[in-house]
N, C-alpha and C. Protein backbone atom coordinates (compact mmCIF):
# COMPACT_ATOMS: atom_id res chain seq x y z
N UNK A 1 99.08 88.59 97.05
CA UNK A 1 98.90 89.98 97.34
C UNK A 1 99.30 90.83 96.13
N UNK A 2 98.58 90.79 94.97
CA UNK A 2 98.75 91.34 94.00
C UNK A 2 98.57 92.94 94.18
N UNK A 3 97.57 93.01 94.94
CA UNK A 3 97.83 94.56 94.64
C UNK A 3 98.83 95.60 95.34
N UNK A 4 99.78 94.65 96.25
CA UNK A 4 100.61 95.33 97.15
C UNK A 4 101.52 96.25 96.90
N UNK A 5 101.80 96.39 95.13
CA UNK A 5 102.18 97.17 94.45
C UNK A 5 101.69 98.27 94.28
N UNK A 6 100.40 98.41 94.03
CA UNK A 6 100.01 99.96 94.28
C UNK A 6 99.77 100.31 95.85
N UNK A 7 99.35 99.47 96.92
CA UNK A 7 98.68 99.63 98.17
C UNK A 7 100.22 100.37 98.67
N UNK A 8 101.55 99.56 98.48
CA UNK A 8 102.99 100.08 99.14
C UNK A 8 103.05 101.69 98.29
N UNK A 9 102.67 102.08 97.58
CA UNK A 9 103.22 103.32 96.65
C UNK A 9 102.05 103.88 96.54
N UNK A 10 100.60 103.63 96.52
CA UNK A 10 100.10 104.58 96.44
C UNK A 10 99.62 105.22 94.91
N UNK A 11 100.66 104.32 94.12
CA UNK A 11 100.44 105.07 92.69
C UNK A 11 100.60 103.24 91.45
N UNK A 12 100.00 103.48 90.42
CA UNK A 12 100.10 102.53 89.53
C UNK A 12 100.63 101.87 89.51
N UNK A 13 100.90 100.25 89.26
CA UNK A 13 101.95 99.68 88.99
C UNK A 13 102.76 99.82 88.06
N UNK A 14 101.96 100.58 86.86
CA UNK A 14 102.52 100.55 85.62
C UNK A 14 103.53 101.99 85.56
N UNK A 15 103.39 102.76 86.87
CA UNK A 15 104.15 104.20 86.65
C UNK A 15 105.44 104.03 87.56
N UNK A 16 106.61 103.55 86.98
CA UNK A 16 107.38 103.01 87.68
C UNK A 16 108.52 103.68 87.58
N UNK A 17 108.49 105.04 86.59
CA UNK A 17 109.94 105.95 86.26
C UNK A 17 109.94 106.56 88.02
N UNK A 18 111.35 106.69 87.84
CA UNK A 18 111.72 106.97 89.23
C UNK A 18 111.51 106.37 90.86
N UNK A 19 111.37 105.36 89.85
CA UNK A 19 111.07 104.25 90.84
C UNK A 19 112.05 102.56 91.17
N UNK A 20 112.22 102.41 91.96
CA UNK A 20 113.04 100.96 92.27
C UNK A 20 112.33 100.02 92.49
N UNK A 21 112.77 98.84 92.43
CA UNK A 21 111.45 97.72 92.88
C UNK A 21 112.21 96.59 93.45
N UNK A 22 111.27 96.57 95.07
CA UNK A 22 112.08 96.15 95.71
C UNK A 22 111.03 94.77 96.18
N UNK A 23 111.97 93.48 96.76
CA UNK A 23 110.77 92.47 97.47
C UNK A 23 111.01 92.23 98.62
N UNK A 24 109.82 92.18 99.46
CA UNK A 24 109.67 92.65 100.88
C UNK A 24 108.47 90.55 101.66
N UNK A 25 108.95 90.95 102.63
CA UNK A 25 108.65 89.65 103.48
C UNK A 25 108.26 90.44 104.82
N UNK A 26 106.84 90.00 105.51
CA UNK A 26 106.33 90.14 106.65
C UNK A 26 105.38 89.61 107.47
N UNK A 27 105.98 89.09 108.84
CA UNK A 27 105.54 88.06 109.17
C UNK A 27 104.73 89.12 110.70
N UNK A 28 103.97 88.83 110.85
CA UNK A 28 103.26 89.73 111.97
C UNK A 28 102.39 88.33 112.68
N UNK A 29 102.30 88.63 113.85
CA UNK A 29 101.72 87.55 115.18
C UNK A 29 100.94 88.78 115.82
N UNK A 30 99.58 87.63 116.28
CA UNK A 30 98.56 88.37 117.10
C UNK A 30 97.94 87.43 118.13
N UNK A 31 97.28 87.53 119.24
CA UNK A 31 96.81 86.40 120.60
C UNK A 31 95.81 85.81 119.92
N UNK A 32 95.72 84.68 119.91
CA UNK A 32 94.45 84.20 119.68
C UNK A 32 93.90 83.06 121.26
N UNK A 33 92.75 82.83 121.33
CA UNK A 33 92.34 82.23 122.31
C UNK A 33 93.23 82.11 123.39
N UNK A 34 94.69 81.08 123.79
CA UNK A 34 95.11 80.82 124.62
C UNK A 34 96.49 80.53 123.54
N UNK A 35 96.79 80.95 122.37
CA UNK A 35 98.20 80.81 122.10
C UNK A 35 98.20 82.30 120.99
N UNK A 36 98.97 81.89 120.13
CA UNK A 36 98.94 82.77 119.12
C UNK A 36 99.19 82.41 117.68
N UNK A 37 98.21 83.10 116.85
CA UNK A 37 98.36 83.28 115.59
C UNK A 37 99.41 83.77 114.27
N UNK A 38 99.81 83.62 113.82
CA UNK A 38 101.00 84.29 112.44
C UNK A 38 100.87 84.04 111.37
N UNK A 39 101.18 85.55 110.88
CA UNK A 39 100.56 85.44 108.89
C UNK A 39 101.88 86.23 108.36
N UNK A 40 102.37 85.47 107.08
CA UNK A 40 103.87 86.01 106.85
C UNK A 40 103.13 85.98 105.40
N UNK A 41 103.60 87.14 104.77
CA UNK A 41 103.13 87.59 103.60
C UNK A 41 104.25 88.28 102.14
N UNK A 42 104.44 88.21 101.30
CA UNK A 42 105.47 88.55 100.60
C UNK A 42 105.02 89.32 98.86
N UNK A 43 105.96 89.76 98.72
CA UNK A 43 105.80 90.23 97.48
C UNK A 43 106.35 91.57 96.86
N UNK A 44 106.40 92.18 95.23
CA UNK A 44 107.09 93.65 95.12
C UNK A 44 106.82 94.67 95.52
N UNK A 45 107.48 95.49 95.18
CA UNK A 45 106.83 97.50 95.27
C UNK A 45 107.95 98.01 94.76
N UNK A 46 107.35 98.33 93.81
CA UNK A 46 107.87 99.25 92.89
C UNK A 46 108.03 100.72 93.98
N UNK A 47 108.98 101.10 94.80
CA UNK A 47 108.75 102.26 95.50
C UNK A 47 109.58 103.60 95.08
N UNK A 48 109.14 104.38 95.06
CA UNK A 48 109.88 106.19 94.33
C UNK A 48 111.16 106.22 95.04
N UNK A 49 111.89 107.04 94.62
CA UNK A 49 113.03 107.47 94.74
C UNK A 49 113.00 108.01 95.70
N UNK A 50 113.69 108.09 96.89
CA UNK A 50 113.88 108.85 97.93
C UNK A 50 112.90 108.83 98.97
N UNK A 51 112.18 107.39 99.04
CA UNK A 51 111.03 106.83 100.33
C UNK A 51 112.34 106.05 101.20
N UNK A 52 111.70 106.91 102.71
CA UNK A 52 112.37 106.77 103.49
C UNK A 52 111.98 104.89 103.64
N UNK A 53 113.08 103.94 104.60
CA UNK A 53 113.14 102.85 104.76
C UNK A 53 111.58 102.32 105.24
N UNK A 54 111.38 103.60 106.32
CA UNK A 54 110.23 103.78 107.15
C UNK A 54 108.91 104.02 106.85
N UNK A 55 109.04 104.32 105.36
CA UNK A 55 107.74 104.66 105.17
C UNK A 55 106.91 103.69 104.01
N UNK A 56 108.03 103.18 103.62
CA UNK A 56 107.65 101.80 102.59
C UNK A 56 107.34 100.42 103.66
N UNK A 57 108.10 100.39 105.21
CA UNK A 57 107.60 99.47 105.82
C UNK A 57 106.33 100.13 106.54
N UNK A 58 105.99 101.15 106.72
CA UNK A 58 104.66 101.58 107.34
C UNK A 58 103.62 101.16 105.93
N UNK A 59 103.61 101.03 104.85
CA UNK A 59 102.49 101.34 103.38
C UNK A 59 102.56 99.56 103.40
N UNK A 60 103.35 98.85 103.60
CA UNK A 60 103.10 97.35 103.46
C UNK A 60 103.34 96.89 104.53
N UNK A 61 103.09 97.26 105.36
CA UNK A 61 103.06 96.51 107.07
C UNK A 61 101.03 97.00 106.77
N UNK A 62 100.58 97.88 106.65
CA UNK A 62 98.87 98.60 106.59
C UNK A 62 98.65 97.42 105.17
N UNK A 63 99.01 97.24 104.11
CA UNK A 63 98.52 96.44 103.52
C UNK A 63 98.46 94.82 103.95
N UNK A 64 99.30 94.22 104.85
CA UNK A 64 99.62 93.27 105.43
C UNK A 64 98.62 93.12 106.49
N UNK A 65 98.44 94.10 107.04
CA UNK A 65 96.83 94.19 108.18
C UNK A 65 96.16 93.67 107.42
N UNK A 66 96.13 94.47 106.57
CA UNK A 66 94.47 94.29 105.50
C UNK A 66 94.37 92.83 105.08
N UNK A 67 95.80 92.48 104.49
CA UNK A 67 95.43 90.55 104.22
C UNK A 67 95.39 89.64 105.85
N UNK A 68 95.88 90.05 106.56
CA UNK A 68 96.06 89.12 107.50
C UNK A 68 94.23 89.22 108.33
N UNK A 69 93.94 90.84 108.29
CA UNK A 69 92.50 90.55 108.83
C UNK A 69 92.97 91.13 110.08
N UNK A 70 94.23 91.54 110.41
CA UNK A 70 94.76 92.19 111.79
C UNK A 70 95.38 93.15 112.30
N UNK A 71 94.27 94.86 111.92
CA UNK A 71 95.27 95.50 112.75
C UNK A 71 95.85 95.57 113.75
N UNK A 72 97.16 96.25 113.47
CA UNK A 72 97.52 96.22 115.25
C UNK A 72 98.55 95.14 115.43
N UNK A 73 98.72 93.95 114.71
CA UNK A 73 99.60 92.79 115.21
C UNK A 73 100.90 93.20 115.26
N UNK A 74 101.75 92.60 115.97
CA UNK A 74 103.35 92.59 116.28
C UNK A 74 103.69 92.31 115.28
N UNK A 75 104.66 93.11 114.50
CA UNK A 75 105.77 92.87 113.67
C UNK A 75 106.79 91.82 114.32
N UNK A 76 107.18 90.16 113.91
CA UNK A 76 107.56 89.17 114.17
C UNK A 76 109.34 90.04 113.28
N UNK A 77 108.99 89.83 111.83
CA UNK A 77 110.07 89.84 110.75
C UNK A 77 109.46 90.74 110.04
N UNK A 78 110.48 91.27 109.07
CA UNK A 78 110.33 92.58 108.04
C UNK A 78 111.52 92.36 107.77
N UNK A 79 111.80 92.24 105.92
CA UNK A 79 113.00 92.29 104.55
C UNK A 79 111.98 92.82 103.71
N UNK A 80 113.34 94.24 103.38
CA UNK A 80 113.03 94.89 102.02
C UNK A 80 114.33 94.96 101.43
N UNK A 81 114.45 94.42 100.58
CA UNK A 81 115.49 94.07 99.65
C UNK A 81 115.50 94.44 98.06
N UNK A 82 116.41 95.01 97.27
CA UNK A 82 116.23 94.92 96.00
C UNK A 82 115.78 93.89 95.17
N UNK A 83 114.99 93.80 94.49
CA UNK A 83 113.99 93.04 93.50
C UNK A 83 115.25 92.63 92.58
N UNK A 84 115.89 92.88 92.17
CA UNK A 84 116.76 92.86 91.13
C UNK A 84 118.05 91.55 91.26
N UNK A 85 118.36 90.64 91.05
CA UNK A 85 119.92 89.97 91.54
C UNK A 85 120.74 90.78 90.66
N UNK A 86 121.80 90.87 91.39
CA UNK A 86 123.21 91.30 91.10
C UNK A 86 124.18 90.01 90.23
C-alpha cells in the first residue's frame, strides 16, 4: 500500500515539514457466504501536526476499503504508533 501515504494526508509524500510519521496496522472483517472474510493491512503516514487521533484513523481505515475491495467492513484491530524507535 504504497500510496497510503498520500491517501492518509491527503498531501505529498515528499511534503512532510510539520509533519510526524507514524505506522499504522488494520485489520477489518466482512460476511462472506456462510463465514467470514479478513484483510489486515499496514504501513506509514507521514500525518500534520495537530490531526486529531480520529481523523488519521478515518483517511486510512477509507484507504484500507479501497485495498481490501470493502466498504463498510468492521474494524477487527487499529495501531497508530510513532514510525520512529526511541
Amino acid at each position: 500500500m504504497e500510496n497510503v501515504k498520500t491517501a492518509a494526508t491527503g498531501q505529498s509524500a515528499n511534503s512532510n515539514i510539520g509533519r510526524h510519521t507514524y505506522m499504522w496496522i488494520l485489520t477489518l472483517q466482512w460476511p462472506t457466504g456462510g463465514g467470514f472474510a479478513t484483510s489486515t493491512s499496514y504501513g506509514t503516514a507521514p500525518i500534520p501536526v495537530g490531526t486529531s487521533r480520529k481523523e488519521a484513523y478515518e483517511a486510512i481505515r477509507a484507504e484500507a476499503y479501497r485495498h481490501a475491495g470493502r466498504e463498510g467492513a468492521t474494524t477487527l484491530f487499529f495501531s497508530l504508533e510513532p514510525d520512529q524507535m526511541v
